[in-house]
Protein backbone atom coordinates (compact mmCIF):
# COMPACT_ATOMS: atom_id res chain seq x y z
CA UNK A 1 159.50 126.75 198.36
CA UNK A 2 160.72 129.52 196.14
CA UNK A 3 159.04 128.62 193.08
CA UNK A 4 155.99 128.61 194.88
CA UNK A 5 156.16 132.00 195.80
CA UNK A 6 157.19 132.96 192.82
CA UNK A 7 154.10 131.33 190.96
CA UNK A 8 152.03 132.60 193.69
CA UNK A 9 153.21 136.33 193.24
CA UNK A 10 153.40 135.78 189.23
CA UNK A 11 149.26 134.53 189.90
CA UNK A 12 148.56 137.95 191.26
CA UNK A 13 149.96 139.91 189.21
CA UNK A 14 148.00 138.30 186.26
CA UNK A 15 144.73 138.53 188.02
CA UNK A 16 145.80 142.43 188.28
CA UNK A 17 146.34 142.54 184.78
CA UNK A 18 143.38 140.46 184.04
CA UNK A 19 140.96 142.94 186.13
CA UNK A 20 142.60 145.90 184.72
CA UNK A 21 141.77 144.54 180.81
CA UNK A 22 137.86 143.63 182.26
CA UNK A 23 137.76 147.42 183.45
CA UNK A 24 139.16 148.53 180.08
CA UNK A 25 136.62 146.89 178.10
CA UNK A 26 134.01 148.00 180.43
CA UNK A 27 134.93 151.50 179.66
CA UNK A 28 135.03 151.03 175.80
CA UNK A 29 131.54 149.57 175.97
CA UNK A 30 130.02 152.65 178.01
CA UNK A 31 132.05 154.91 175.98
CA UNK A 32 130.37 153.20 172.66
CA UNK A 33 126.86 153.39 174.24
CA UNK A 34 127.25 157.20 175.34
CA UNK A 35 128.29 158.12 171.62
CA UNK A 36 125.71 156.04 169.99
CA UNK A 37 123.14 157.63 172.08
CA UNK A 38 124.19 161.10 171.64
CA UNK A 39 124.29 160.22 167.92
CA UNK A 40 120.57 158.76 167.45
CA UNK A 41 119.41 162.15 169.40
């Protein structure tokens, strides 16, 4: 039963992780389209 939990917990925390890196790269991609944008003006 502890294992479980511990895989269970260990889950979660990846899926934090894993949300965190989406968000990242969501930033770098708006950040890249803002400064190409302001650049072609």
């Amino acid at each position: 039963m502890k294992q479980l939990t511990k895989a269970q917990t260990h889950q979660r925390k990846n899926r934090k992780l894993l949300v965190i890196f989406i968000l990242a790269c969501l930033v770098m991609v708006l950040g890249s389209i803002l400064l190409v944008t302001k650049f072609f003006k």
